[in-house]
Every structure is written in structure tokens, then in C-alpha cells.
PDB file of N, CA and C in Angstrom:
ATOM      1  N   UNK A   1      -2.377  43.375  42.051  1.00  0.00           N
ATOM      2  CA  UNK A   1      -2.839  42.259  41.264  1.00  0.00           C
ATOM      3  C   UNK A   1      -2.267  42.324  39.842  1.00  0.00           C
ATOM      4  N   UNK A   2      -2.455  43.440  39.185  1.00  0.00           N
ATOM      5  CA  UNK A   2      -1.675  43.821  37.961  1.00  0.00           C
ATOM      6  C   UNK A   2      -0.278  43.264  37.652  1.00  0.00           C
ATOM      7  N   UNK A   3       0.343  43.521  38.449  1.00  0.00           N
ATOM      8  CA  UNK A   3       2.119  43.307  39.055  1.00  0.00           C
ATOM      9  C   UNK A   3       2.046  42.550  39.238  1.00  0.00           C
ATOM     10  N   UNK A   4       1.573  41.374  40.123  1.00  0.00           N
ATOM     11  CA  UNK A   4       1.622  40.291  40.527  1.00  0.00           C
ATOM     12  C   UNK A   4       1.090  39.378  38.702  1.00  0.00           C
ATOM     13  N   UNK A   5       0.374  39.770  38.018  1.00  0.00           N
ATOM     14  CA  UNK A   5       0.152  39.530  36.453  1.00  0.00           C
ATOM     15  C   UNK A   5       1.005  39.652  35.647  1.00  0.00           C
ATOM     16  N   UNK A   6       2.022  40.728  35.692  1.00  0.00           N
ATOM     17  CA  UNK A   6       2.997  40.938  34.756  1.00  0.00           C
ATOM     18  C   UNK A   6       4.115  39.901  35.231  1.00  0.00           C
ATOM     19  N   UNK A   7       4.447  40.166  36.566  1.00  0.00           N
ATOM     20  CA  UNK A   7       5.358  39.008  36.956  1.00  0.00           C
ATOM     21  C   UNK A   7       5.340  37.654  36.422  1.00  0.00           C
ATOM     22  N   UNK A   8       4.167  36.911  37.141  1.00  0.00           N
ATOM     23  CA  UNK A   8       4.012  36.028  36.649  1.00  0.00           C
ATOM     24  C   UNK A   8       4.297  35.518  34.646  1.00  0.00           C
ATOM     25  N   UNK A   9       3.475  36.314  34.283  1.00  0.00           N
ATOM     26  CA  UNK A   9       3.944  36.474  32.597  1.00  0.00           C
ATOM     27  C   UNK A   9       5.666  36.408  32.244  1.00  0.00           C
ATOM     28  N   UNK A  10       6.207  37.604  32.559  1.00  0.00           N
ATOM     29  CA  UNK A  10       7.545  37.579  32.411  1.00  0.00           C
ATOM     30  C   UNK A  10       8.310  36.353  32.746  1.00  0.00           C
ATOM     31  N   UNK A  11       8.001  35.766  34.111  1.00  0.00           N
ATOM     32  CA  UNK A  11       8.393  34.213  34.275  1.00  0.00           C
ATOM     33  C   UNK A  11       8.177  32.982  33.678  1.00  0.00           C
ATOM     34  N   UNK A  12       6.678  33.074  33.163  1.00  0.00           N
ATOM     35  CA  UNK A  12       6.135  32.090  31.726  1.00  0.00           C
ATOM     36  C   UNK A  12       7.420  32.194  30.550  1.00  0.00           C
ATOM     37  N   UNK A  13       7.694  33.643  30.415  1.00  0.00           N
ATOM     38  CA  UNK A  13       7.679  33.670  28.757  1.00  0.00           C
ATOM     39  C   UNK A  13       9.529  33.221  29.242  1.00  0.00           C
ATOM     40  N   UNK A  14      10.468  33.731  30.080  1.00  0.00           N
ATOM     41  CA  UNK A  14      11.549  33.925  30.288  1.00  0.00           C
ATOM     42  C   UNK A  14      11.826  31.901  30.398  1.00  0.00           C
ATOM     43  N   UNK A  15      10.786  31.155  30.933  1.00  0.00           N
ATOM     44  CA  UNK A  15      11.348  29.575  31.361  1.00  0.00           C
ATOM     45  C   UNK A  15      11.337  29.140  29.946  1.00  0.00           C
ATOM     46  N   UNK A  16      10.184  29.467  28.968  1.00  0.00           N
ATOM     47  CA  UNK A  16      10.104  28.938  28.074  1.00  0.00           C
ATOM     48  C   UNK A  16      10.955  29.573  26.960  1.00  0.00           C
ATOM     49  N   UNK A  17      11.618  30.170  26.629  1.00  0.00           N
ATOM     50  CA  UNK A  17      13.263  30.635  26.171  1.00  0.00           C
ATOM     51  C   UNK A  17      14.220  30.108  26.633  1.00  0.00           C
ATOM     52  N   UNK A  18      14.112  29.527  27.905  1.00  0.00           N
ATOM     53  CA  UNK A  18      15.027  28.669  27.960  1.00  0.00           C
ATOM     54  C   UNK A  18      14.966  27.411  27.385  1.00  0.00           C
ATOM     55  N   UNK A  19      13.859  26.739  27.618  1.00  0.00           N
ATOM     56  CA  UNK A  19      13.591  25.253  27.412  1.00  0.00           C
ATOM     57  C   UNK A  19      13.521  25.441  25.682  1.00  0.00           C
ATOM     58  N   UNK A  20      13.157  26.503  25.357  1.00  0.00           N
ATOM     59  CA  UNK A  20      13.810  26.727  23.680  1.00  0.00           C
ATOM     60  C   UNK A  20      14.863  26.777  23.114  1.00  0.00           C
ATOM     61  N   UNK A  21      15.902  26.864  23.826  1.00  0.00           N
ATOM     62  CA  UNK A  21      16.969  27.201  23.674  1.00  0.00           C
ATOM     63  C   UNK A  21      17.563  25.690  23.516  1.00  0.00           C
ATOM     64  N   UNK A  22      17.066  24.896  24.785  1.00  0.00           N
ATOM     65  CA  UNK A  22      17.928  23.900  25.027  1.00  0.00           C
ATOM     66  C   UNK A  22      17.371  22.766  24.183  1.00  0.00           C
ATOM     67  N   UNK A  23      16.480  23.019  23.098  1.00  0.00           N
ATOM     68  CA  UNK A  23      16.114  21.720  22.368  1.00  0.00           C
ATOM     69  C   UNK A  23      16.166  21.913  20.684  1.00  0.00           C
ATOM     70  N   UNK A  24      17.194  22.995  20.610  1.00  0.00           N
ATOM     71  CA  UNK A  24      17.429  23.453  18.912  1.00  0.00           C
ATOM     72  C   UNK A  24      18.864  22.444  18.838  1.00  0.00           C
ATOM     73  N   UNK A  25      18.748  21.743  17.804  1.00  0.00           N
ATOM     74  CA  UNK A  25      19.789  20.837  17.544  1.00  0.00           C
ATOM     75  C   UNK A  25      21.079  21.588  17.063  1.00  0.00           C
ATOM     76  N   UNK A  26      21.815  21.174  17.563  1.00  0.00           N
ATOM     77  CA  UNK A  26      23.806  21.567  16.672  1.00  0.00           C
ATOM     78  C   UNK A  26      23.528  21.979  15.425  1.00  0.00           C
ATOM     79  N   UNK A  27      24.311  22.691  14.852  1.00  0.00           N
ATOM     80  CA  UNK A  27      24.646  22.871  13.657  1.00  0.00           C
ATOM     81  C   UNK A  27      25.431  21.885  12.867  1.00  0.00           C
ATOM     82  N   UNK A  28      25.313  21.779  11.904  1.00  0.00           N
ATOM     83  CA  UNK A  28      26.666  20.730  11.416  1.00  0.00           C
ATOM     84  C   UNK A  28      27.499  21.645  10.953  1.00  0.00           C
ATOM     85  N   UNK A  29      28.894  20.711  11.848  1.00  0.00           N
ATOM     86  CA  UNK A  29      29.680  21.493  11.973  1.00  0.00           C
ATOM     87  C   UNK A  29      30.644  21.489  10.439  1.00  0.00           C
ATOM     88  N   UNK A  30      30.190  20.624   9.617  1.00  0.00           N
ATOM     89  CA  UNK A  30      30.777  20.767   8.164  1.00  0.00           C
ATOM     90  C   UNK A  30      29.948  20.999   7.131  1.00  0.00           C
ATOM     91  N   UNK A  31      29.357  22.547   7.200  1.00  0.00           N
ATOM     92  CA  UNK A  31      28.552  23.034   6.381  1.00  0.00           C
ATOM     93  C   UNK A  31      28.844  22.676   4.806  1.00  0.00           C
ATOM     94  N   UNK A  32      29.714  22.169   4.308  1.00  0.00           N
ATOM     95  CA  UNK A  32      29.857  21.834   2.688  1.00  0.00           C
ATOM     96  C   UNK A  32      29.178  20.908   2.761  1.00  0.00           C
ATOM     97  N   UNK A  33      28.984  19.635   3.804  1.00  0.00           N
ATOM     98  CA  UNK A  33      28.487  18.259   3.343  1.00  0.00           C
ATOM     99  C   UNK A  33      27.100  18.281   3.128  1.00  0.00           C
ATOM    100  N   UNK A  34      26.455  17.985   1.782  1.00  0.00           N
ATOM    101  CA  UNK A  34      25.008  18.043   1.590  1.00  0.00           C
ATOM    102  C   UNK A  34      24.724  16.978   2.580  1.00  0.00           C
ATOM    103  N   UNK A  35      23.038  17.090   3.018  1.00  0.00           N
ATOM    104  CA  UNK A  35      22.436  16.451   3.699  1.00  0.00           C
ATOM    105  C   UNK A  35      22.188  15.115   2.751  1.00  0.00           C
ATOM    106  N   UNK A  36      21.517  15.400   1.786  1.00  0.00           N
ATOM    107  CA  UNK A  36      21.307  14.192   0.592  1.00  0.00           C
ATOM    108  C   UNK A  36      22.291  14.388  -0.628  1.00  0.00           C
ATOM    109  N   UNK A  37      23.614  13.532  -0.777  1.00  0.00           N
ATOM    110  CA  UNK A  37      24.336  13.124  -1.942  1.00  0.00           C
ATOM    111  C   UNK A  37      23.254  13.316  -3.131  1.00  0.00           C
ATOM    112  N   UNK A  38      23.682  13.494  -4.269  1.00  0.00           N
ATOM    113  CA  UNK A  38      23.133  13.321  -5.748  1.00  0.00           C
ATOM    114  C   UNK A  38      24.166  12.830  -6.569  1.00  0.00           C
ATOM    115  N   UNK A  39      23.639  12.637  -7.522  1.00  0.00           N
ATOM    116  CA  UNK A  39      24.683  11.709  -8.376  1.00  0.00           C
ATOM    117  C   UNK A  39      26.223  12.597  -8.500  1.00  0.00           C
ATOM    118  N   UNK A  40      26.126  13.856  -8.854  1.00  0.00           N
ATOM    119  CA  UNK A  40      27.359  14.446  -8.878  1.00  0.00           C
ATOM    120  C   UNK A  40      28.181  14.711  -7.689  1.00  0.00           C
ATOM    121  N   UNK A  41      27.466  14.779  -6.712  1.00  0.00           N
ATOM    122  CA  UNK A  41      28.248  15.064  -5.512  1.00  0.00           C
ATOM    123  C   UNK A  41      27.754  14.226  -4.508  1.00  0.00           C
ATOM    124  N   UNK A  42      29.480  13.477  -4.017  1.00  0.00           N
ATOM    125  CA  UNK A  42      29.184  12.640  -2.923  1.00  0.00           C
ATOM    126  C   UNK A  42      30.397  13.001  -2.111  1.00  0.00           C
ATOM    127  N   UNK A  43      29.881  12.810  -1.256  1.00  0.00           N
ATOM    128  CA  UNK A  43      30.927  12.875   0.390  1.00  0.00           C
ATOM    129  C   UNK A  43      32.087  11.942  -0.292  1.00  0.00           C
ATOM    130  N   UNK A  44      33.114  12.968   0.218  1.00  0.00           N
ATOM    131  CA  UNK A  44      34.615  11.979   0.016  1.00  0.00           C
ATOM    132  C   UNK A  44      34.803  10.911   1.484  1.00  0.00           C
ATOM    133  N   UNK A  45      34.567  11.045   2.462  1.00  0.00           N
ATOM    134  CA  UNK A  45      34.105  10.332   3.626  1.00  0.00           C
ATOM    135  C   UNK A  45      33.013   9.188   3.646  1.00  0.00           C
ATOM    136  N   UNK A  46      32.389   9.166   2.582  1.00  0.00           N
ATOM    137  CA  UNK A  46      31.493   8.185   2.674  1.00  0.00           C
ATOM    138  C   UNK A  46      31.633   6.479   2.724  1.00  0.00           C
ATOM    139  N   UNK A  47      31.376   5.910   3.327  1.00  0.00           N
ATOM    140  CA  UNK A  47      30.199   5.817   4.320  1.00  0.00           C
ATOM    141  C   UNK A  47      30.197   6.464   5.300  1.00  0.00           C
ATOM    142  N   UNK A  48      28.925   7.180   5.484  1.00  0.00           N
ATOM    143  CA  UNK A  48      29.503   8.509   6.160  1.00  0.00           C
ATOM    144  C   UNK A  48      28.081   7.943   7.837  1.00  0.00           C
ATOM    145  N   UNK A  49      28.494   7.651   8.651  1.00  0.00           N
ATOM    146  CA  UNK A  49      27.605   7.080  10.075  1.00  0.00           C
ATOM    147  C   UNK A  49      26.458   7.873  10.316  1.00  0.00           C
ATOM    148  N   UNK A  50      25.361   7.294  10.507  1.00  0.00           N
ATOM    149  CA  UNK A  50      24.453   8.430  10.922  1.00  0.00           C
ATOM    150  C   UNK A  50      22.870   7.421  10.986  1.00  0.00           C
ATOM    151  N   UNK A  51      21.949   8.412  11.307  1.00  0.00           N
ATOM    152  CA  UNK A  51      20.748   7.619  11.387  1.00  0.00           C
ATOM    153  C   UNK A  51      20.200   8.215  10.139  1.00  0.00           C
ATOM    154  N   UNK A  52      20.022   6.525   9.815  1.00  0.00           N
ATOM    155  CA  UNK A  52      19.763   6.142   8.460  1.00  0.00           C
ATOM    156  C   UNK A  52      17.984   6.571   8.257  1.00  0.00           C
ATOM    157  N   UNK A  53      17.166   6.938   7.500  1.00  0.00           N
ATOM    158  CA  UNK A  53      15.988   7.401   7.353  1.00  0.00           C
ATOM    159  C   UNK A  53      15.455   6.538   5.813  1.00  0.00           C
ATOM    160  N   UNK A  54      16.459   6.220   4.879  1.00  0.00           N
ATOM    161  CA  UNK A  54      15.651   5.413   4.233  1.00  0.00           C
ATOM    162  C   UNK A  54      15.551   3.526   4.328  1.00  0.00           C
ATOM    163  N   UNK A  55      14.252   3.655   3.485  1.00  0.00           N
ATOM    164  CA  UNK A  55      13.504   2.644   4.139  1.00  0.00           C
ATOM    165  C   UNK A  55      14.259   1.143   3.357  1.00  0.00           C
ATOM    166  N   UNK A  56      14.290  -0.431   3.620  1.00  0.00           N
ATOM    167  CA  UNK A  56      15.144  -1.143   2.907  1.00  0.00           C
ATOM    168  C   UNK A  56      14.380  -0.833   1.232  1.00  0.00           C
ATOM    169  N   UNK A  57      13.118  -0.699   0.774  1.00  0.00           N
ATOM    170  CA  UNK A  57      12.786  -0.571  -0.961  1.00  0.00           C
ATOM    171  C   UNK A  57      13.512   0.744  -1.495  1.00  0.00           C
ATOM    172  N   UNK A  58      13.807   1.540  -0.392  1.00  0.00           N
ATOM    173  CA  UNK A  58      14.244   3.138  -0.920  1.00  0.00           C
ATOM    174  C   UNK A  58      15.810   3.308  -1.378  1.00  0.00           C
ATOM    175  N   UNK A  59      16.575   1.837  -0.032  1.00  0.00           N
ATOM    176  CA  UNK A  59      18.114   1.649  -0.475  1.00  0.00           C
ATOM    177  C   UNK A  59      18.376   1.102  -1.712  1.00  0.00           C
ATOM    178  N   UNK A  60      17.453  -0.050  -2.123  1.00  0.00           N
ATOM    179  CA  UNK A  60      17.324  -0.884  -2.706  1.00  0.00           C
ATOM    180  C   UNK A  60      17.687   0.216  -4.465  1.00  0.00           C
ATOM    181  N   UNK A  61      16.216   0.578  -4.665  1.00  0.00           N
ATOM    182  CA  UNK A  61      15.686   1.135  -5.356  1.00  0.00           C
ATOM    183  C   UNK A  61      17.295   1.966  -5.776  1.00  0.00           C
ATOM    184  N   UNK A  62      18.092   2.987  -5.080  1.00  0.00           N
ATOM    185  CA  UNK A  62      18.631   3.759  -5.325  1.00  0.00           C
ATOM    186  C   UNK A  62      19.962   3.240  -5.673  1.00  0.00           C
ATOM    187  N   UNK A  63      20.177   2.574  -5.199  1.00  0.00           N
ATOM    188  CA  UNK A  63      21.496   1.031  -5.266  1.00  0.00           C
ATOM    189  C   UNK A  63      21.037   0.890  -6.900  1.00  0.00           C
ATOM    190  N   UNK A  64      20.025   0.658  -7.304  1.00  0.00           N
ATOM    191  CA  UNK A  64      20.009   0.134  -8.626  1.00  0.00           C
ATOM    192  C   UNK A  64      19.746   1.262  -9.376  1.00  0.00           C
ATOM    193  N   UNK A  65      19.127   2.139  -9.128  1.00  0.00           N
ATOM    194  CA  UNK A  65      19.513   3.674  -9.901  1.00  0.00           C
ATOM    195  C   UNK A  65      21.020   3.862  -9.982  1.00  0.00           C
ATOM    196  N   UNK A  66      22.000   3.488  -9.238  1.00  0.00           N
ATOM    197  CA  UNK A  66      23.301   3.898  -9.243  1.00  0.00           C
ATOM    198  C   UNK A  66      23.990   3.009 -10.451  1.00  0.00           C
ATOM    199  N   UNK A  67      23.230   2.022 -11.084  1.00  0.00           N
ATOM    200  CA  UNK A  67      23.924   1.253 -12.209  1.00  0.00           C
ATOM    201  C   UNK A  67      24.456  -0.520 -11.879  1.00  0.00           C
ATOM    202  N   UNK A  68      23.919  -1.026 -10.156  1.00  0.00           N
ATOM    203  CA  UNK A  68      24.075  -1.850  -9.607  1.00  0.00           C
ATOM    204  C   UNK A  68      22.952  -2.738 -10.086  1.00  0.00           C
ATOM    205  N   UNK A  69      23.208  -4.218 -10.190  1.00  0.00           N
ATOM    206  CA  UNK A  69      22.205  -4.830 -10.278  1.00  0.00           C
ATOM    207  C   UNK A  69      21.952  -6.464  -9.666  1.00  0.00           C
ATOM    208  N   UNK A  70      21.150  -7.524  -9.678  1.00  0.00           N
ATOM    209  CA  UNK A  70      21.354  -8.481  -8.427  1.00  0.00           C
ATOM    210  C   UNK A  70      21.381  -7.951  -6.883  1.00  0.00           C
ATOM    211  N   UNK A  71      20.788  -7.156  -6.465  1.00  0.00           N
ATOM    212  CA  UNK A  71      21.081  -6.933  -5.287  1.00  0.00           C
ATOM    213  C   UNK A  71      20.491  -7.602  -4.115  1.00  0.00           C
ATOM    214  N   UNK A  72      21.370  -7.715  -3.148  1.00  0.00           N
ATOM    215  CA  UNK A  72      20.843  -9.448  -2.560  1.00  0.00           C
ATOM    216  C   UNK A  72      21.542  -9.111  -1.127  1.00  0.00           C
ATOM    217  N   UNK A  73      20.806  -9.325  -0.064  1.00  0.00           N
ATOM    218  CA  UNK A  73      21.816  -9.442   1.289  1.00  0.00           C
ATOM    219  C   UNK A  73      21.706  -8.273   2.155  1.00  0.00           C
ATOM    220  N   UNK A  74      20.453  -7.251   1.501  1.00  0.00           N
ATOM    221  CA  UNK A  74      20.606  -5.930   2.194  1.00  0.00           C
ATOM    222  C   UNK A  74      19.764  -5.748   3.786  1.00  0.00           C
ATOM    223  N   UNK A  75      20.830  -4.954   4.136  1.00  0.00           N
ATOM    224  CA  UNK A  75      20.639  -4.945   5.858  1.00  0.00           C
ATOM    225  C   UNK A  75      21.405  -3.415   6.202  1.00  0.00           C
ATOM    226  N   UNK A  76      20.443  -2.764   7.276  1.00  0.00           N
ATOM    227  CA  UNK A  76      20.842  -2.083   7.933  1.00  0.00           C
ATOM    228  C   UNK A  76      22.056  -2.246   9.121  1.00  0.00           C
ATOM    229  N   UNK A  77      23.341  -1.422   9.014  1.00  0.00           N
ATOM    230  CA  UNK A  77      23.914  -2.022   9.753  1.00  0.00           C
ATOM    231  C   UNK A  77      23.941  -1.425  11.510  1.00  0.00           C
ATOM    232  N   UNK A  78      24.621  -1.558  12.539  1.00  0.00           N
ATOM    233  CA  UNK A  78      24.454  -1.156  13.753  1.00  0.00           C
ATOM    234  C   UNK A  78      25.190   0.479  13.419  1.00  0.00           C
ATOM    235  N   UNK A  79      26.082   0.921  12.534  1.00  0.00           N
ATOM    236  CA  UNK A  79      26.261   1.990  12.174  1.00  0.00           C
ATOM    237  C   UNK A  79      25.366   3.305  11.576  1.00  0.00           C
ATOM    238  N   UNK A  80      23.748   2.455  10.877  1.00  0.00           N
ATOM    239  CA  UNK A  80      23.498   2.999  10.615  1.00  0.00           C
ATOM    240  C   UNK A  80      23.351   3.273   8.923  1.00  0.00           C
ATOM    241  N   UNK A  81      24.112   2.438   8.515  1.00  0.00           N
ATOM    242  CA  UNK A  81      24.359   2.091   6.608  1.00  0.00           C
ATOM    243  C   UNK A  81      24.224   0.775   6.126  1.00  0.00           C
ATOM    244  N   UNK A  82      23.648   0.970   5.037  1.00  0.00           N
ATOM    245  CA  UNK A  82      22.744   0.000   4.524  1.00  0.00           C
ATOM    246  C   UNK A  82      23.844  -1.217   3.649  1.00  0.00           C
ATOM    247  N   UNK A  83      24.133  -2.199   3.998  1.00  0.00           N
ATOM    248  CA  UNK A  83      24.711  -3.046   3.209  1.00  0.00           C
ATOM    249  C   UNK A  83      24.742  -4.109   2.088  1.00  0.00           C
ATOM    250  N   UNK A  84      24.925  -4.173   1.205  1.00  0.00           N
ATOM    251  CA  UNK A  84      24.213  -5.333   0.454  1.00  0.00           C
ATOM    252  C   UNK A  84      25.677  -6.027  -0.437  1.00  0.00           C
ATOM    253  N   UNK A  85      24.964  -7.013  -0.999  1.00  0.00           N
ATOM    254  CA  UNK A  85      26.019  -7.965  -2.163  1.00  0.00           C
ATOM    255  C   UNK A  85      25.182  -7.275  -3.326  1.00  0.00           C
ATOM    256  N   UNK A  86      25.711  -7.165  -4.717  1.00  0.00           N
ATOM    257  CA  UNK A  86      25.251  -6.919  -6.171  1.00  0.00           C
ATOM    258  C   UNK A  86      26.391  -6.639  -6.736  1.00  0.00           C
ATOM    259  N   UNK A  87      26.375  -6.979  -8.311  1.00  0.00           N
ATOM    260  CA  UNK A  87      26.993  -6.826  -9.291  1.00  0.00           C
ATOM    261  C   UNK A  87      26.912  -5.378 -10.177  1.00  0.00           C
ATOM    262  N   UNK A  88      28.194  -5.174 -11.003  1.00  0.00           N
ATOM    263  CA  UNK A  88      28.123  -3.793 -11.904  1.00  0.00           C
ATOM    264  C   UNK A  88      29.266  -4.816 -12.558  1.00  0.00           C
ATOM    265  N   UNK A  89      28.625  -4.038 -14.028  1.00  0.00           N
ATOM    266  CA  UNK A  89      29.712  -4.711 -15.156  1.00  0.00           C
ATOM    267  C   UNK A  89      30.318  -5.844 -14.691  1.00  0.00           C
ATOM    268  N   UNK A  90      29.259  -6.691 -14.541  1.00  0.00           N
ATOM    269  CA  UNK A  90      29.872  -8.195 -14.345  1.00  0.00           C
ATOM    270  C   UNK A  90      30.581  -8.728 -13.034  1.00  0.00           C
ATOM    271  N   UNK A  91      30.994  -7.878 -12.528  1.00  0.00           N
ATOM    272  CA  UNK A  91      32.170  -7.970 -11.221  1.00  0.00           C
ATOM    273  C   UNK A  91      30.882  -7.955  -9.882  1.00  0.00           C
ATOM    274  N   UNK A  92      31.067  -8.732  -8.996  1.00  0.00           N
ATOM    275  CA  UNK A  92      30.390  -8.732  -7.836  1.00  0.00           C
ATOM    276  C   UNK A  92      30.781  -8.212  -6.816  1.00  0.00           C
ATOM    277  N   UNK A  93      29.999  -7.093  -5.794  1.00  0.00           N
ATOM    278  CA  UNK A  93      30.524  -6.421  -4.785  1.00  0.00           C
ATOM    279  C   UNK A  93      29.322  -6.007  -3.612  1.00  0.00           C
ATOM    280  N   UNK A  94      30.232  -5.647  -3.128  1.00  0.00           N
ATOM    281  CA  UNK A  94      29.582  -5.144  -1.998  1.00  0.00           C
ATOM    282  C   UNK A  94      29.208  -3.380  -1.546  1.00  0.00           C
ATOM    283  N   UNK A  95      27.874  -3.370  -1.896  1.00  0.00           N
ATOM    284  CA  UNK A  95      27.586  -1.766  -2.157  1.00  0.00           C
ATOM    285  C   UNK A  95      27.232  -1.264  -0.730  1.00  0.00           C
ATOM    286  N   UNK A  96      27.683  -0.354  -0.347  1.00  0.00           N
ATOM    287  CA  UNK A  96      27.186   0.469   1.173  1.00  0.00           C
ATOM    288  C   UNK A  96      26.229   1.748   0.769  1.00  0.00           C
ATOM    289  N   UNK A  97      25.259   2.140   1.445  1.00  0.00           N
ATOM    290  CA  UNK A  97      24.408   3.201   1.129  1.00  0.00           C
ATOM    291  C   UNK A  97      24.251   4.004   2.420  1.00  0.00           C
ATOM    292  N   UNK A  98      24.655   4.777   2.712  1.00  0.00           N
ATOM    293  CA  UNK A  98      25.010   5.943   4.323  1.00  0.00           C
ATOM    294  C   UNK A  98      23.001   6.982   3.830  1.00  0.00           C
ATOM    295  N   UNK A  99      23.136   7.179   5.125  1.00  0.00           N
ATOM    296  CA  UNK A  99      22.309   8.258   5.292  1.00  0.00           C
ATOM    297  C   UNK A  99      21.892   9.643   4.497  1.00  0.00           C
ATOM    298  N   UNK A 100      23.161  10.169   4.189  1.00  0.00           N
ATOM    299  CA  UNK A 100      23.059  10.944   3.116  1.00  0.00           C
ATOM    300  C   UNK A 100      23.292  10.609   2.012  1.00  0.00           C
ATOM    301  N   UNK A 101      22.647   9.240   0.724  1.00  0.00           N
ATOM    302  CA  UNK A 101      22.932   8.695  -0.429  1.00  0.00           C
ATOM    303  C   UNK A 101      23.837   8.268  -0.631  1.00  0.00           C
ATOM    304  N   UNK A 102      25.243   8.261  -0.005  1.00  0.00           N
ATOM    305  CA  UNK A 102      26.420   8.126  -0.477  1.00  0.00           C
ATOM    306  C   UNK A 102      26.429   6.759  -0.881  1.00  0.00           C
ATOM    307  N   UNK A 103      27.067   6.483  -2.281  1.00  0.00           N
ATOM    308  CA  UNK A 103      26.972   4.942  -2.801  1.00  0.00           C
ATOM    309  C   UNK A 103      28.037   4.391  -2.706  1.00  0.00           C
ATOM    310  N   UNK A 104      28.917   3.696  -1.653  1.00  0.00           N
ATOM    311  CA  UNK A 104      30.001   3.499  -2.200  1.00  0.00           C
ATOM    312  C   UNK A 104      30.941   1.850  -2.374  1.00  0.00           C
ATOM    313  N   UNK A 105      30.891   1.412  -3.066  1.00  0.00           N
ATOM    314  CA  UNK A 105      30.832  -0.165  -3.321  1.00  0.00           C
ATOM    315  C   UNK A 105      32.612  -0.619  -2.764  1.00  0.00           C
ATOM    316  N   UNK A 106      32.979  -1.693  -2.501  1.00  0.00           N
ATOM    317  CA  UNK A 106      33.775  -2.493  -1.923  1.00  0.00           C
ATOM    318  C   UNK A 106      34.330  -3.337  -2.687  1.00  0.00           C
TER     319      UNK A 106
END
């Protein structure tokens, strides 16, 4: 009965190491790229694809922290990055906002 206890156990703990195994996500495979851009450092790749996590007041909001203003037209796109129309120093454009902050206007 003992044995027949340990067995059993060893088979619990051994399935569930597996099914642990198989649900730890990838690494990224380009450890330099911050997860969240800041003003000094942005992805040279940016717009950079991905699932987007902020919300449309959070793109918004940060679009106009970046020195953008009028911002008008914003939409998540099927990529995953946030699109909008707004102006900087007078000139009108088109600002993209990626997943990891990246700001990068058109």
C-alpha cells in the first residue's frame, strides 16, 4: 500500500513538470529591446507589432506627453498599434503608438 502511495505521488508530481514546462512562455529572443520604451530609449524598429495592452485614454494621454497635440482619429490597428492624426509644431501627422511606447509619427 505504501509503494503503491509513493508511486502514485511520483506520477502526480512527474505529469505536472511537464504540463509546467509546456506553459512558460519564450524568451525574447532580443534581450536589448525594453518591454516599455521611455522617452530616451526607443526601439529603432518601431512600430514594433504586438498585443497592444494600453487602453485608447492611455495612447492618447502619452501621444500628448510626447509633445503631440489635436489628436483625432485614434484606433487600434489589426497589427496591434495604435493610430491617430495630430499636429507638432504646426505640421500635421500621423502618430503610431506600438505596444512597447514606441512613438513614432509619419
Amino acid at each position: 500500500m505504501k509503494k503503491m502511495l509513493i508511486a502514485t505521488a511520483a506520477i502526480a508530481l512527474s505529469a505536472t513538470s511537464v504540463f509546467a514546462q509546456g506553459t512558460k512562455p519564450a524568451a525574447n529572443p532580443d534581450g536589448d529591446t525594453p518591454a516599455v520604451a521611455t522617452p530616451s530609449e526607443q526601439n529603432t524598429t518601431a512600430p514594433v507589432e504586438g498585443a497592444n495592452s494600453f487602453t485608447e485614454g492611455q495612447a492618447k494621454d502619452r501621444i500628448v506627453e510626447a509633445g503631440y497635440a489635436d489628436v483625432a482619429d485614434l484606433k487600434l490597428d489589426d497589427k496591434g498599434v495604435w493610430q491617430a492624426k495630430a499636429t507638432k509644431d504646426g505640421k500635421s501627422v500621423m502618430v503610431s503608438l506600438d505596444y512597447q511606447g514606441n512613438i513614432v509619427a509619419k
